[in-house]
Protein backbone atom coordinates (compact mmCIF):
# COMPACT_ATOMS: atom_id res chain seq x y z
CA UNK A 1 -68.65 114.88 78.36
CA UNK A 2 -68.77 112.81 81.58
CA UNK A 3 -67.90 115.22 84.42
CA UNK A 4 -67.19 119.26 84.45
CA UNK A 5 -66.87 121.33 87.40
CA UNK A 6 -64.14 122.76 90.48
CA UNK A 7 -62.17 120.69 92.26
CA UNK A 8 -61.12 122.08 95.63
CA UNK A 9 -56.73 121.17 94.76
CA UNK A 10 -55.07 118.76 92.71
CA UNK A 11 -51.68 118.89 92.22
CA UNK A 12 -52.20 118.11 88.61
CA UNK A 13 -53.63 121.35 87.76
CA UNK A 14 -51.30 123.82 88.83
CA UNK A 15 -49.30 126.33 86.75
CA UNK A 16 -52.04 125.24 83.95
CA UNK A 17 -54.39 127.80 82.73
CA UNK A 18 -55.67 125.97 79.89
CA UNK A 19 -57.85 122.56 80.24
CA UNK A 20 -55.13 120.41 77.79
CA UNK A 21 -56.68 116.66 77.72
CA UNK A 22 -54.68 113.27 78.11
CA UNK A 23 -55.38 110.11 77.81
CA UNK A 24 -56.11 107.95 81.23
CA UNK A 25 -57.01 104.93 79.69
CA UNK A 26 -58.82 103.59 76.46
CA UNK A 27 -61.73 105.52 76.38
CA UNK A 28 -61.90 108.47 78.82
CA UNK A 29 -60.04 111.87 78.39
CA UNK A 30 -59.02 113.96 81.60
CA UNK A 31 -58.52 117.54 81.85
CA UNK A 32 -57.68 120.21 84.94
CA UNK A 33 -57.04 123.95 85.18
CA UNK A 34 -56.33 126.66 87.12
CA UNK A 35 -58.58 129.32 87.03
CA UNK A 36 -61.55 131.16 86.88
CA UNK A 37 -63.84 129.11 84.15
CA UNK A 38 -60.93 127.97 82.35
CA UNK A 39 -62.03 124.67 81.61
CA UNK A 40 -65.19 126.42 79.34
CA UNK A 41 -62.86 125.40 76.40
CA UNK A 42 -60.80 121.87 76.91
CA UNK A 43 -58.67 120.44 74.13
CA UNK A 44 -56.80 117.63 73.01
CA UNK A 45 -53.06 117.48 72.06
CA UNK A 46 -52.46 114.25 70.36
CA UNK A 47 -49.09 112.36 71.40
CA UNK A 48 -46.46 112.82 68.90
CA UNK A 49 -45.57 110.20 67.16
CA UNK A 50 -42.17 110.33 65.55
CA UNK A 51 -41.64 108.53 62.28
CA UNK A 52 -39.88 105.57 62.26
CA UNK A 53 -36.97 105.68 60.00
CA UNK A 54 -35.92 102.80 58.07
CA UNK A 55 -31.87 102.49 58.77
CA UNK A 56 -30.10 101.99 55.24
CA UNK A 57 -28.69 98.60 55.12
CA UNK A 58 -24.94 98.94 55.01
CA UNK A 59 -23.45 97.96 51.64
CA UNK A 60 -23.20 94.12 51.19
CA UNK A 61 -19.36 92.77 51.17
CA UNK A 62 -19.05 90.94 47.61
CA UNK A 63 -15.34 89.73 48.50
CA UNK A 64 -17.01 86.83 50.21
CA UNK A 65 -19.54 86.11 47.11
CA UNK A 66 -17.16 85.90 44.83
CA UNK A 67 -14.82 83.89 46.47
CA UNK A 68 -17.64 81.25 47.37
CA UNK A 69 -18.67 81.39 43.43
CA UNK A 70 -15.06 81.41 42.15
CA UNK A 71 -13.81 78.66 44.37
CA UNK A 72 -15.73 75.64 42.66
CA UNK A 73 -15.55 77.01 39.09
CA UNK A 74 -11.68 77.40 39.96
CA UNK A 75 -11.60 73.47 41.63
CA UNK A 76 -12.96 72.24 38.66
CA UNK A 77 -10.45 74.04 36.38
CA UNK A 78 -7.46 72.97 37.71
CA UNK A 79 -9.06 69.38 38.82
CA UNK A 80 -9.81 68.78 34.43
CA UNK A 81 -6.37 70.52 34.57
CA UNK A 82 -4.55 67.70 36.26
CA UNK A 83 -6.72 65.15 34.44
CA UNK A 84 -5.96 66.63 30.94
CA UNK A 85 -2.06 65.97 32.07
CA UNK A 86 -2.87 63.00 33.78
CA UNK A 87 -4.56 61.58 30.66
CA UNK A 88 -1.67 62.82 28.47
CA UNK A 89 1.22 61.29 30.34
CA UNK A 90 -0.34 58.08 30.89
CA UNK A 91 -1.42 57.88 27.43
CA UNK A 92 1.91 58.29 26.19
CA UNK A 93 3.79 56.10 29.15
CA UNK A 94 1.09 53.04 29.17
CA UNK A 95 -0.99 53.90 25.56
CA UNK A 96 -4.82 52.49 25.43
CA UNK A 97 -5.81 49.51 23.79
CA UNK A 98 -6.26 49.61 20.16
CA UNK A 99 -9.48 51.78 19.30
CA UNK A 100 -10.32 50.29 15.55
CA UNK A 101 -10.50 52.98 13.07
CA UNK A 102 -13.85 54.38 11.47
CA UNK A 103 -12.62 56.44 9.20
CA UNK A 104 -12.19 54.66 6.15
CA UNK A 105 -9.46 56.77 4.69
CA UNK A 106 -7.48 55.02 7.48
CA UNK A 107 -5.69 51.66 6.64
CA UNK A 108 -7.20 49.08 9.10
CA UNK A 109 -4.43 48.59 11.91
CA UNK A 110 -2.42 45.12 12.61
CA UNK A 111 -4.92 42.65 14.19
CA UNK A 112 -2.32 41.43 16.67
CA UNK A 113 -1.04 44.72 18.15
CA UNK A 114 -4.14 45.82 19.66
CA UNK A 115 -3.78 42.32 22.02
CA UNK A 116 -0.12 42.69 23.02
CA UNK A 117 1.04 45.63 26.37
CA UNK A 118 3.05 48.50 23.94
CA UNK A 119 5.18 51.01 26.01
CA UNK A 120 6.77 54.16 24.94
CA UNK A 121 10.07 54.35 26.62
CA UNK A 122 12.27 57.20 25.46
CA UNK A 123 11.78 59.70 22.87
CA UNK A 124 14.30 58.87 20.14
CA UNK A 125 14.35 61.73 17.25
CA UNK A 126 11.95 64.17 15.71
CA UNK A 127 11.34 64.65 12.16
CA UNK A 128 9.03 66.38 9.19
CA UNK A 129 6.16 64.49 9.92
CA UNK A 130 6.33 63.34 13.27
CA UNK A 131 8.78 61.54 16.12
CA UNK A 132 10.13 58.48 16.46
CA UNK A 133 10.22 56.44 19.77
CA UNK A 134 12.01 53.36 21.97
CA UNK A 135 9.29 51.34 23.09
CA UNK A 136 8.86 47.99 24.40
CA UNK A 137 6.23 44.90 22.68
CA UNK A 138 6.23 42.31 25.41
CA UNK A 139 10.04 41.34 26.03
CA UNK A 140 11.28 43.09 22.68
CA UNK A 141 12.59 46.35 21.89
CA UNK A 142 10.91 48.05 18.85
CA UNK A 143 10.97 51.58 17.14
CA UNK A 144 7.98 53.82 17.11
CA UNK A 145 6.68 56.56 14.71
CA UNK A 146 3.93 58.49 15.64
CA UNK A 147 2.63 60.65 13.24
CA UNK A 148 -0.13 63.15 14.27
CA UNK A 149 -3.22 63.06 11.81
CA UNK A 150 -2.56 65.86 9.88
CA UNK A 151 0.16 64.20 8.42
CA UNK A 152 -1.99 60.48 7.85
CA UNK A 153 -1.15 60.86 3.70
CA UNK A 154 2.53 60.16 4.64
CA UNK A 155 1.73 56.78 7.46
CA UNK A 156 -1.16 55.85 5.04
CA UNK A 157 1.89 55.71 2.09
CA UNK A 158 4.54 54.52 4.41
CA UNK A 159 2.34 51.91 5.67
CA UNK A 160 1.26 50.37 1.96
CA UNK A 161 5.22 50.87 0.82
CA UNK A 162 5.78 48.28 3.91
CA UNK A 163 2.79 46.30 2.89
CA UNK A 164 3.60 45.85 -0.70
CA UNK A 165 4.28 42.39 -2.01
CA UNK A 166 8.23 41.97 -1.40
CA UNK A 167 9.32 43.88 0.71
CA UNK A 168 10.81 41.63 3.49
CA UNK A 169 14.41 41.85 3.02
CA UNK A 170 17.30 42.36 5.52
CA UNK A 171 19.00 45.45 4.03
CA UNK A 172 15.20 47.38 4.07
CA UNK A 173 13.57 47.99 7.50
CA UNK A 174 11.52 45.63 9.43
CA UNK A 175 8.33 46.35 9.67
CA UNK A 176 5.87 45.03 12.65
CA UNK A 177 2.96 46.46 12.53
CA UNK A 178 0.57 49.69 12.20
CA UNK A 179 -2.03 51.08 14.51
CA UNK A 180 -4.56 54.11 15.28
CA UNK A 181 -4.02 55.49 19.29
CA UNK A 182 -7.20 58.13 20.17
CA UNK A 183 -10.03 59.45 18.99
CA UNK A 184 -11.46 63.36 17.56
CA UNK A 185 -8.33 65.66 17.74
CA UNK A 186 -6.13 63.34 19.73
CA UNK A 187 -5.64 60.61 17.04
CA UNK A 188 -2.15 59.64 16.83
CA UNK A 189 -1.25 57.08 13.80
CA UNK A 190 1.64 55.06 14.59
CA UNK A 191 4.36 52.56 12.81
CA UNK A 192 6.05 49.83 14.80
CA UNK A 193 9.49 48.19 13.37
CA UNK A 194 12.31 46.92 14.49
CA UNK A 195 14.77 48.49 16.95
CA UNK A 196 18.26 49.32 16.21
CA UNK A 197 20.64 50.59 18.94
CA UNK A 198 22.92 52.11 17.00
CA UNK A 199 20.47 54.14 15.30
CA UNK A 200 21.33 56.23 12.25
CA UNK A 201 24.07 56.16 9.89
CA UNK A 202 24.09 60.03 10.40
CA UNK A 203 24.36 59.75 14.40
CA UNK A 204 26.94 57.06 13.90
CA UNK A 205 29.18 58.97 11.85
CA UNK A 206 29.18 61.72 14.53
CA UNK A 207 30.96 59.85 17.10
CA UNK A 208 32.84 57.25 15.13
CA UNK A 209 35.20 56.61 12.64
CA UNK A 210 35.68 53.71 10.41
CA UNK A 211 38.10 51.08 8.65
CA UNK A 212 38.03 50.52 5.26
CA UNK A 213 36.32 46.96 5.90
CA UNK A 214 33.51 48.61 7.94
CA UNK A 215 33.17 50.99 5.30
CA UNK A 216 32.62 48.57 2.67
CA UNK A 217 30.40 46.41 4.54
CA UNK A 218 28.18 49.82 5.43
CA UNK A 219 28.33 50.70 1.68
CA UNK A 220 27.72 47.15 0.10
CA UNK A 221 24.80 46.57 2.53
CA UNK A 222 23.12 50.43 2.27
CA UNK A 223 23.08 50.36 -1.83
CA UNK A 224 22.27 46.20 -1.77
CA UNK A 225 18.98 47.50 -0.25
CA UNK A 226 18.55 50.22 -2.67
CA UNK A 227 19.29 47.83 -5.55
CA UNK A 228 16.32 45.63 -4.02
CA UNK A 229 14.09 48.72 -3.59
CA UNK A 230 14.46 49.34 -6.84
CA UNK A 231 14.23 46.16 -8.44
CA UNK A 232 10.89 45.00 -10.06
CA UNK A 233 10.67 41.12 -9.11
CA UNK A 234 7.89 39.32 -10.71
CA UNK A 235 6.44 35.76 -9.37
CA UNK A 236 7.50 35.85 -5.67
CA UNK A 237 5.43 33.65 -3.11
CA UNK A 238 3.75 36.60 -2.10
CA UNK A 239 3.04 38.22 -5.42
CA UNK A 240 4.56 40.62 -7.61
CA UNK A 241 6.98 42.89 -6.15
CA UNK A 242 6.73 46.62 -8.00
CA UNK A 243 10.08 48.79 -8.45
CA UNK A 244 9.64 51.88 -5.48
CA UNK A 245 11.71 54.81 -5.46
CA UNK A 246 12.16 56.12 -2.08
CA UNK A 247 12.64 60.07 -2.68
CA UNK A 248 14.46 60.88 0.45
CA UNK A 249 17.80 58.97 0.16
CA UNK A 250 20.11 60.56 2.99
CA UNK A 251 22.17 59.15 5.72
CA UNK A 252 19.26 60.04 8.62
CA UNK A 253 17.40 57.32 6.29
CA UNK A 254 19.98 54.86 7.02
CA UNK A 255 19.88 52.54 10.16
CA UNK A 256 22.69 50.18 11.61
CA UNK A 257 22.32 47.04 13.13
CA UNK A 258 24.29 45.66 15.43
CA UNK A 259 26.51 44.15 13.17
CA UNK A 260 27.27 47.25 11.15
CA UNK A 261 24.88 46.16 8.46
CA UNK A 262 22.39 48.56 6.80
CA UNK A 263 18.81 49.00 6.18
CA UNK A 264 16.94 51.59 4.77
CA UNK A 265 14.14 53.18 6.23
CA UNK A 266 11.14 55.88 6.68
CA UNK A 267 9.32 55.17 2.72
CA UNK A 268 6.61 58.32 3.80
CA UNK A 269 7.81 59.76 0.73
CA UNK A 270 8.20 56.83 -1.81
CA UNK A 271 6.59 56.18 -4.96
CA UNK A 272 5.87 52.38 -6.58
CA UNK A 273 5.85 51.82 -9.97
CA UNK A 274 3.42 49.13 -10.79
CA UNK A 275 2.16 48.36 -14.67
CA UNK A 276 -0.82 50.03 -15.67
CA UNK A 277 -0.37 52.51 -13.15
CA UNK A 278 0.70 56.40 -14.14
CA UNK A 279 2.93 58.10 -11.49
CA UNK A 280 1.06 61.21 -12.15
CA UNK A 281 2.60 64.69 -12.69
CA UNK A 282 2.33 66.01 -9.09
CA UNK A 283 4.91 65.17 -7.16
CA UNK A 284 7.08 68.49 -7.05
CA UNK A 285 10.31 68.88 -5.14
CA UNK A 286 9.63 66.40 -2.36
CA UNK A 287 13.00 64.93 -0.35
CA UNK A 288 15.47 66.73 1.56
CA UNK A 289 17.01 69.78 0.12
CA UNK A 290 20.26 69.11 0.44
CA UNK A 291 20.63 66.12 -1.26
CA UNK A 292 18.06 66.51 -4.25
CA UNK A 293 19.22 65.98 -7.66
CA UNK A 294 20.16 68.65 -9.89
CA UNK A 295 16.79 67.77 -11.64
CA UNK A 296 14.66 67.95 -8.78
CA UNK A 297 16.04 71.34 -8.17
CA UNK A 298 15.56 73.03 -11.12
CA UNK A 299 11.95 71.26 -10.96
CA UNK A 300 12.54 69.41 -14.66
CA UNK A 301 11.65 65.64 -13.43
CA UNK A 302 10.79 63.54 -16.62
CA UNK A 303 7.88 61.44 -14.54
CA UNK A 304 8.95 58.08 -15.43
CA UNK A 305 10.04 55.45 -13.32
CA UNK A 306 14.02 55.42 -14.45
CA UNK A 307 14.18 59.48 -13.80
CA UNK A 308 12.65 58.87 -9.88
CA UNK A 309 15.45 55.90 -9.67
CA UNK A 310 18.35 57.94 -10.69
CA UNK A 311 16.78 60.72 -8.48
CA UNK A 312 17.90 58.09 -5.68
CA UNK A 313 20.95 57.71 -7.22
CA UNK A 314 21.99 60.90 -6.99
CA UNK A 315 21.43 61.34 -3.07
CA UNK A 316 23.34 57.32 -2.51
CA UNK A 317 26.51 59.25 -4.14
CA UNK A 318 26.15 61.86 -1.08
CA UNK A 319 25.64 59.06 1.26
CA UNK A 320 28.73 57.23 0.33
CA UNK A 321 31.00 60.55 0.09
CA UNK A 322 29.20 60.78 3.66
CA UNK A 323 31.05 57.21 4.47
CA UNK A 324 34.08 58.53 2.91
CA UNK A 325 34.86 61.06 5.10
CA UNK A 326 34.91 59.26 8.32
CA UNK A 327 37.05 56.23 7.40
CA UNK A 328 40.77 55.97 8.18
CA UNK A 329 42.14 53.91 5.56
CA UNK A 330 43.59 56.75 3.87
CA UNK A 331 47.26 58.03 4.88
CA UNK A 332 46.16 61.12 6.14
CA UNK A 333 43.64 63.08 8.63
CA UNK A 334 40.11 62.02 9.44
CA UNK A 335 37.95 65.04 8.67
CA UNK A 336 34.95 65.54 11.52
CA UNK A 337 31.63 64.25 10.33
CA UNK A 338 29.91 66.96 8.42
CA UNK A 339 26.78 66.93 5.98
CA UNK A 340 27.33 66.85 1.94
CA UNK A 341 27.32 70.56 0.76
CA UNK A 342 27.89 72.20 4.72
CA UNK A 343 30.56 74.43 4.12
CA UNK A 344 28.80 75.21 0.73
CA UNK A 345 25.88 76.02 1.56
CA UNK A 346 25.48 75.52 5.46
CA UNK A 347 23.63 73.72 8.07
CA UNK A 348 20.07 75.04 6.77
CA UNK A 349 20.31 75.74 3.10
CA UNK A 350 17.29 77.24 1.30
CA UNK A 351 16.38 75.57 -1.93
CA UNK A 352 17.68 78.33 -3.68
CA UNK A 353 21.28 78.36 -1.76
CA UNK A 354 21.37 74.52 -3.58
CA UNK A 355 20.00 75.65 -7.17
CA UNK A 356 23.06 78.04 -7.17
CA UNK A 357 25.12 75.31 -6.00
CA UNK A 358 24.68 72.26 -7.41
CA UNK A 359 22.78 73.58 -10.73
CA UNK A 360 24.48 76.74 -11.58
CA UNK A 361 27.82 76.09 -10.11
CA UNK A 362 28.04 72.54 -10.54
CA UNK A 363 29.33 71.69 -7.31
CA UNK A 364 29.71 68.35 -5.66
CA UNK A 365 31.32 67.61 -2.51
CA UNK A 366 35.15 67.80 -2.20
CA UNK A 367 37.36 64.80 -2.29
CA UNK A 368 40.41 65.23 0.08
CA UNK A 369 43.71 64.41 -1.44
CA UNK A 370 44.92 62.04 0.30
CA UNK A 371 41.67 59.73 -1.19
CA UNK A 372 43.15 59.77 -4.14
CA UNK A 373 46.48 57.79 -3.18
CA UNK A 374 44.18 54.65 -1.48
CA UNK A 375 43.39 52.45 -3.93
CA UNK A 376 39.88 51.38 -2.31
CA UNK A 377 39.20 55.01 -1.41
CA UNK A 378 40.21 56.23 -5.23
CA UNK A 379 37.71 53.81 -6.97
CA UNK A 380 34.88 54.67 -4.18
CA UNK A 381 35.49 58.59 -5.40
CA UNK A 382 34.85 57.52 -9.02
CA UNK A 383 32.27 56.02 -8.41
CA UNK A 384 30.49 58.70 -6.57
CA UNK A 385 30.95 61.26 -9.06
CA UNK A 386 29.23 58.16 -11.53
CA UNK A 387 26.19 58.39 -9.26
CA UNK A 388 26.01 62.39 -8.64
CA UNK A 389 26.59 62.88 -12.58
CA UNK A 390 24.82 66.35 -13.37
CA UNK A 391 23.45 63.98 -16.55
CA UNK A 392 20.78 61.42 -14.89
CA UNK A 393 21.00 59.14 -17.98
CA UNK A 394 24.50 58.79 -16.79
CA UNK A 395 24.27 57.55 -13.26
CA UNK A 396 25.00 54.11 -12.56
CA UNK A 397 22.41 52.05 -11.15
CA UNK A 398 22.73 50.59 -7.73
CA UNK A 399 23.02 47.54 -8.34
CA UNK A 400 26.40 48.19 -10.40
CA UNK A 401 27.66 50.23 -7.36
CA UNK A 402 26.89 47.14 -5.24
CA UNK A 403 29.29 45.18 -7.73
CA UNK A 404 31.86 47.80 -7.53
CA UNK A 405 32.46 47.92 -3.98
CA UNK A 406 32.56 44.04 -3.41
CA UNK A 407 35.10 44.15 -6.40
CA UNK A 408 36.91 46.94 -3.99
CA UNK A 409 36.57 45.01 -1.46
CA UNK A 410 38.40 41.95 -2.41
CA UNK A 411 40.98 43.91 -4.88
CA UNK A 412 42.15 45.69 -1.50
CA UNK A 413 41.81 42.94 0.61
CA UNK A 414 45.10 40.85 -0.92
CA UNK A 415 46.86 44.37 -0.19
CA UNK A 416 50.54 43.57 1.33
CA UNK A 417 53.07 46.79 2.17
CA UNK A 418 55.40 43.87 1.10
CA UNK A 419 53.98 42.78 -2.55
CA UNK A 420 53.98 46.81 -3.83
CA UNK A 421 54.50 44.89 -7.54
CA UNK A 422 51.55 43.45 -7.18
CA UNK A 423 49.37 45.59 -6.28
CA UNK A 424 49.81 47.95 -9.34
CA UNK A 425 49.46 44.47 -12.08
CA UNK A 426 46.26 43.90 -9.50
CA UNK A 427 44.71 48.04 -9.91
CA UNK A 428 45.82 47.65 -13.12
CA UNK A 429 43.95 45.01 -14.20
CA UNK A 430 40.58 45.39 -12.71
CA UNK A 431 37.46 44.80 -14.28
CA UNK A 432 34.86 46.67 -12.99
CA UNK A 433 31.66 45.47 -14.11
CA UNK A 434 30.26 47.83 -16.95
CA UNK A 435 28.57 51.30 -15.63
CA UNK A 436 24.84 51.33 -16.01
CA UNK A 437 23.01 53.89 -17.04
CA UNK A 438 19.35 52.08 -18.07
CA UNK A 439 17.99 51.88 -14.75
């Protein structure tokens, strides 16, 4: 207590009959009344203080977040997007340089492919086990099959069948060379051979017809390479060449050159015969349906190297009914291409719509009448139904069809409308070379 006592006025102390304290500065405490002795009691009312209230934050806006931590995850999906096409376009327009293969399951590739440019230009056809391509080796045109690696049993088998001692020849496909494209899961095994423009016998068919010298020449050529195939030709320069059966005979399997020659091609699925080898019991009903034999079918293959021969046999008789039905020699109408057993058994026949064809009905294809009156085209009919004989013992071989047709050839080639005489004493008369049946 400093001070207490009457002041004479302040305006401070009116209308106040209590002696309230404030504050005048740090450390003194003021207090008036008005009144007799009413500042005998004095107190203090502290200030009040009001709490302070935190405000609640307003709610964060996550659009913004998310869009700043989606934005780079989504620029680096579509940015390995466009590589992953990138990488995949180029690979298949201008294709890496040769990565050498370590997996030794893989047949080591050609040396000299891996140095030369090789560029995929146009996807020809797709098959079973993979697609075939145009491409370009320096200045020349070459075929393509890429087969992806699940399927490396059938390039690994392809690739020896080319590789075997023997197996140049004109009337079988030329073969360049083989390489592995990739690595991991993107390993692509390819085949390089020689280009033909006019592509398959079956695609040539569609869109043409053909005289009964192109026919010929077609035939002779497609069963001289089968006869070579076939053949087991000991002390060549380059070794010993085995007999191979090729399994998948059919007129897809049949390239033209530009001179209406044949050669054979795509061996994935043939089988050499070499001595002191066994062929093994496990080769079930490989080929294409529609032209297996009647023993494949019924799955009753003797596994010898004769039965797999006539099994080829069988499928050249299709091939050259095939030939048949687009040629014009014949005084009568051209019948559009279609595929041995179509209206039989269709366009996609299930192996069991050709076991009820072919074994239990006994079907062949249908020879139109007006075959029968061409001389050439009557002999060619007998000796298809020689090849597709339900009895494999009883095929001929190909070499003997090769015979027959150049026999054909020439007996119908001295033809004249205006020597009729002679032409029976000449049908009469000719010798066909004897049918062969121990292949």
């Amino acid at each position: 207590m400093v001070k207490q006592g009457c002041w004479l006025d302040d305006v401070n102390c009116y209308d106040s009959s209590e002696c309230v304290e404030r504050k005048e500065n740090i450390d003194v405490f003021f207090c008036c009344c008005e009144g007799n002795l009413c500042n005998q009691k004095f107190h203090y009312n502290p200030e009040t203080v009001e709490p302070t209230l935190n405000p609640v934050p307003p709610k964060p806006d996550l659009f913004p977040t998310l869009l700043y931590s989606l934005l780079p995850i989504m620029a680096v999906a579509v940015i390995l997007f466009i590589s992953f096409w990138m990488y995949r376009h180029l690979k298949l327009t201008y294709p890496p340089l040769l990565v050498p293969s370590q997996d030794p399951g893989l047949t080591p590739p050609s040396p000299l492919l891996g140095q030369k440019p090789l560029q995929l230009l146009e996807l020809k056809a797709r098959g079973r086990f993979g697609c075939v391509w145009k491409a370009q080796l320096l200045s020349e045109a070459v075929a393509v099959k890429i087969f992806p690696v699940q399927n490396k049993q059938s390039w690994q088998n392809e690739y020896e069948i080319y590789n075997a001692s023997g197996m140049k020849h004109e009337n079988l496909l030329h073969f360049i060379g083989a390489e592995k494209r990739g690595n991991g899961v993107d390993i692509e095994l390819w085949l390089i051979t020689t280009y033909h423009e006019k592509g398959s016998l079956t695609d040539f068919l569609k869109a043409n017809v053909l005289s009964w010298n192109e026919l010929c020449l077609i035939a002779q050529t497609f069963v001289r390479g089968l006869a070579y195939l076939h053949e087991d030709i000991p002390n060549l320069k380059d070794g010993h060449k085995p007999a191979i059966a090729h399994r998948d005979i059919k007129s897809k399997n049949v390239l033209l050159k530009s001179d209406l020659t044949a050669c054979i091609a795509d061996f994935g699925l043939a089988l050499k015969f070499e001595a002191g080898k066994s062929t093994g019991d496990t080769h079930g009903q490989v080929g294409t349906r529609r032209y297996m034999a009647p023993e494949v079918l019924e799955g009753a293959i003797s596994f010898q190297r004769d039965a797999f021969l006539r099994i080829d046999m069988y499928a050249a008789g299709l091939v050259l009914w095939e030939l048949a039905t687009r040629c014009t020699a014949a005084d009568g109408p051209v019948d559009e291409f279609c595929l041995p057993f179509e209206e039989e058994a269709g366009l996609h026949p299930s192996l069991e719509d050709m076991q009820d064809v072919v074994v239990h009905k006994k079907l062949r294809p249908i020879f139109r009448e007006h075959w029968l009156k061409h001389t050439g085209l009557s002999l060619l009919c007998e000796t298809m139904e020689e090849c597709w004989d339900h009895e494999a013992e009883a095929r001929l071989s190909a070499g003997c069809v090769e015979e027959r047709i150049i026999s054909m050839q020439r007996s119908t080639s001295i033809i004249s409308p205006d020597d009729i005489l002679s032409v029976v004493t000449m049908v009469t008369n000719l010798d066909f070379p004897p049918k062969e049946s121990s292949l």
